[in-house]
Protein backbone atom coordinates (compact mmCIF):
# COMPACT_ATOMS: atom_id res chain seq x y z
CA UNK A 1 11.90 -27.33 -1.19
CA UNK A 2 11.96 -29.86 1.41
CA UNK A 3 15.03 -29.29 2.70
CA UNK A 4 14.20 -25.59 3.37
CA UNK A 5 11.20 -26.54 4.98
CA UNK A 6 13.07 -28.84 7.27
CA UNK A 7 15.93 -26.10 8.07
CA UNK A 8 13.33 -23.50 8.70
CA UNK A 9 11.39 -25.80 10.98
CA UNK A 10 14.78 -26.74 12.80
CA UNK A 11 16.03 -23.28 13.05
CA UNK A 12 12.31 -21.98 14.95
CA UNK A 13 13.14 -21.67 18.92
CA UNK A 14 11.00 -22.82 21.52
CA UNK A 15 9.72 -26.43 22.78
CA UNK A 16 8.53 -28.79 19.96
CA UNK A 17 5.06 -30.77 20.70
CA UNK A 18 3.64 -32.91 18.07
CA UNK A 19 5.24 -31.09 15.29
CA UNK A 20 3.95 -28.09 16.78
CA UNK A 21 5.82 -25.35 18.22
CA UNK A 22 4.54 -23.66 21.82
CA UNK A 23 3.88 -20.06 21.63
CA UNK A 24 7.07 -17.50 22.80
CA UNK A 25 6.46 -16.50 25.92
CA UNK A 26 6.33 -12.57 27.32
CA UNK A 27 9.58 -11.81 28.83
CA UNK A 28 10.77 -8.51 29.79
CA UNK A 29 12.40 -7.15 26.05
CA UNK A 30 8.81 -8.60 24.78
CA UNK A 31 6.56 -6.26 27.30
CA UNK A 32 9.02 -3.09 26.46
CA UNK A 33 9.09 -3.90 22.83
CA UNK A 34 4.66 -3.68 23.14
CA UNK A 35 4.54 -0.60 25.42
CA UNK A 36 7.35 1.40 23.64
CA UNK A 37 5.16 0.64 20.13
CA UNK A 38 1.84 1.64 22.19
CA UNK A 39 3.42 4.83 23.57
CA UNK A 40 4.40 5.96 19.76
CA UNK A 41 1.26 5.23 18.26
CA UNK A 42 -0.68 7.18 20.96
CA UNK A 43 1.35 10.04 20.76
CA UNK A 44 0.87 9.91 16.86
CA UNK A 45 -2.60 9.60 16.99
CA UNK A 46 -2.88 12.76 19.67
CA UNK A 47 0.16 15.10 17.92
CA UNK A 48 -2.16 16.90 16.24
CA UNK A 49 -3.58 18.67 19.91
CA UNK A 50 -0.16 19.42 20.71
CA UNK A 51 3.46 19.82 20.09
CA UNK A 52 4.33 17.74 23.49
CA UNK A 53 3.41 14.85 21.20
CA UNK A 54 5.87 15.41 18.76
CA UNK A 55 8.10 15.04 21.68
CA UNK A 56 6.57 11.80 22.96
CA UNK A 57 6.87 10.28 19.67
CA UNK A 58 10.80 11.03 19.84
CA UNK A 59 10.82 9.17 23.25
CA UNK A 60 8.36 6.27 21.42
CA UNK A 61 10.74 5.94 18.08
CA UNK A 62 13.86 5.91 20.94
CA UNK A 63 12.89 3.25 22.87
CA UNK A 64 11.66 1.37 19.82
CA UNK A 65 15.10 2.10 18.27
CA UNK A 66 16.61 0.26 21.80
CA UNK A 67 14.28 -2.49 21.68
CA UNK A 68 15.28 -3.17 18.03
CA UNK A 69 18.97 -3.36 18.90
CA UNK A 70 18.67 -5.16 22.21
CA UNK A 71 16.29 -8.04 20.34
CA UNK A 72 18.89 -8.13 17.44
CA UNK A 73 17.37 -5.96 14.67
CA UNK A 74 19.47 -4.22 14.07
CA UNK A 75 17.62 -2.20 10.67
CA UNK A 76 14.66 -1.70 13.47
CA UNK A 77 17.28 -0.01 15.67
CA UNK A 78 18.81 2.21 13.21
CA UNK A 79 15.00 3.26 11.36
CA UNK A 80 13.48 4.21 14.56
CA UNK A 81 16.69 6.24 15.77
CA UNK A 82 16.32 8.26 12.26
CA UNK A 83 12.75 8.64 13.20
CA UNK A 84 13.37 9.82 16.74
CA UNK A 85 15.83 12.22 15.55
CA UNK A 86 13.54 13.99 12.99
CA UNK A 87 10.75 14.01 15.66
CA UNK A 88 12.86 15.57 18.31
CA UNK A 89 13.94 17.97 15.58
CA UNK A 90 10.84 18.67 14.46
CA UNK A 91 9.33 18.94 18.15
CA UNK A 92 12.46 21.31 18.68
CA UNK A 93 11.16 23.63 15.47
CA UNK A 94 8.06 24.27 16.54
CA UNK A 95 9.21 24.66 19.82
CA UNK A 96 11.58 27.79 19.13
CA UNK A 97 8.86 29.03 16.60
CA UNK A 98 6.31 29.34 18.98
CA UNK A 99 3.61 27.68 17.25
CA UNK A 100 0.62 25.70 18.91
CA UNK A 101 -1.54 23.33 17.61
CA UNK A 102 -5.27 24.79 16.72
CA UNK A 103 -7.85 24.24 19.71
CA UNK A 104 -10.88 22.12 18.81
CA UNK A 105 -13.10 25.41 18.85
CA UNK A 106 -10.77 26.77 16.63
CA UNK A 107 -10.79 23.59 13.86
CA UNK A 108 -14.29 23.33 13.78
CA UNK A 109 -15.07 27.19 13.84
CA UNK A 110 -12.29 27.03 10.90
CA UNK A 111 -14.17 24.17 9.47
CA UNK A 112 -17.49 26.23 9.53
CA UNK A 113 -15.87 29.37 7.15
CA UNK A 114 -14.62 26.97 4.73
CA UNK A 115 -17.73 24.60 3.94
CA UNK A 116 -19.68 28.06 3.47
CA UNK A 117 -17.41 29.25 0.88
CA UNK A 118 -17.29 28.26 -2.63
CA UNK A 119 -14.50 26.01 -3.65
CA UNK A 120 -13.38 28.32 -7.06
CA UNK A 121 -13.29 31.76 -4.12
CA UNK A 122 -11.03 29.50 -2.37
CA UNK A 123 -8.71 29.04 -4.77
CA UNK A 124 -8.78 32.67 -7.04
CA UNK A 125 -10.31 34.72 -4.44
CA UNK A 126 -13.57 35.94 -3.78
CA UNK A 127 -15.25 36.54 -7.34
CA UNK A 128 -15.85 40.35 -8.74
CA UNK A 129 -12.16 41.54 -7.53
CA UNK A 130 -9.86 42.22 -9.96
């Protein structure tokens, strides 16, 4: 166990003070890495307003794919370039079908019907029809 511990601790980059290993610094692949990440997780938070999300989440999952080759992981790389492909395809889907996303008037006027309805006329229609 102590031998691991000592490989591990040799293998760690950076300049060695006390024992203690300084911080990485931000370089340029560090910064794109962040802001790629940011980017996605915007546009995934926001898809649901619109479809030009979808699309900026392909862009987000692309980068992230190039960041994870050009910092060397590889599995990153190739996971986020599956991601970015479904998203584009997806994006492209609703693109040729037309659809939009549902307007905030629209959700909560939606959101009005259903909390006056009962939950079994939901499901088996309104009650009395046959």
């Amino acid at each position: 166990m102590l031998i691991l511990a000592t490989v591990t601790v040799a293998a760690m980059p950076g300049p060695v003070y006390r024992g203690v290993h300084a911080a990485p610094q931000l370089d340029a692949l560090m910064l794109f890495g962040f802001v790629a990440a940011v980017f996605t997780l915007a546009c995934y938070c926001s898809r649901t307003y619109s479809r030009s999300f979808d699309f900026g989440i392909g862009i987000g999952a692309a980068a992230l794919a190039a960041y994870g080759f050009l910092q060397g992981a590889w599995p990153l790389g190739m996971i986020m370039g599956v991601v970015s492909f479904v998203s584009f395809a997806h994006w492209r889907y609703e693109y040729r079908r037309g659809s939009h996303r549902a307007s905030p008037e629209q959700v909560a006027r939606h959101a009005n019907v259903v909390a006056n309805q009962h939950r079994l006329s939901r499901i088996f229609g309104a009650s009395g029809q046959n």
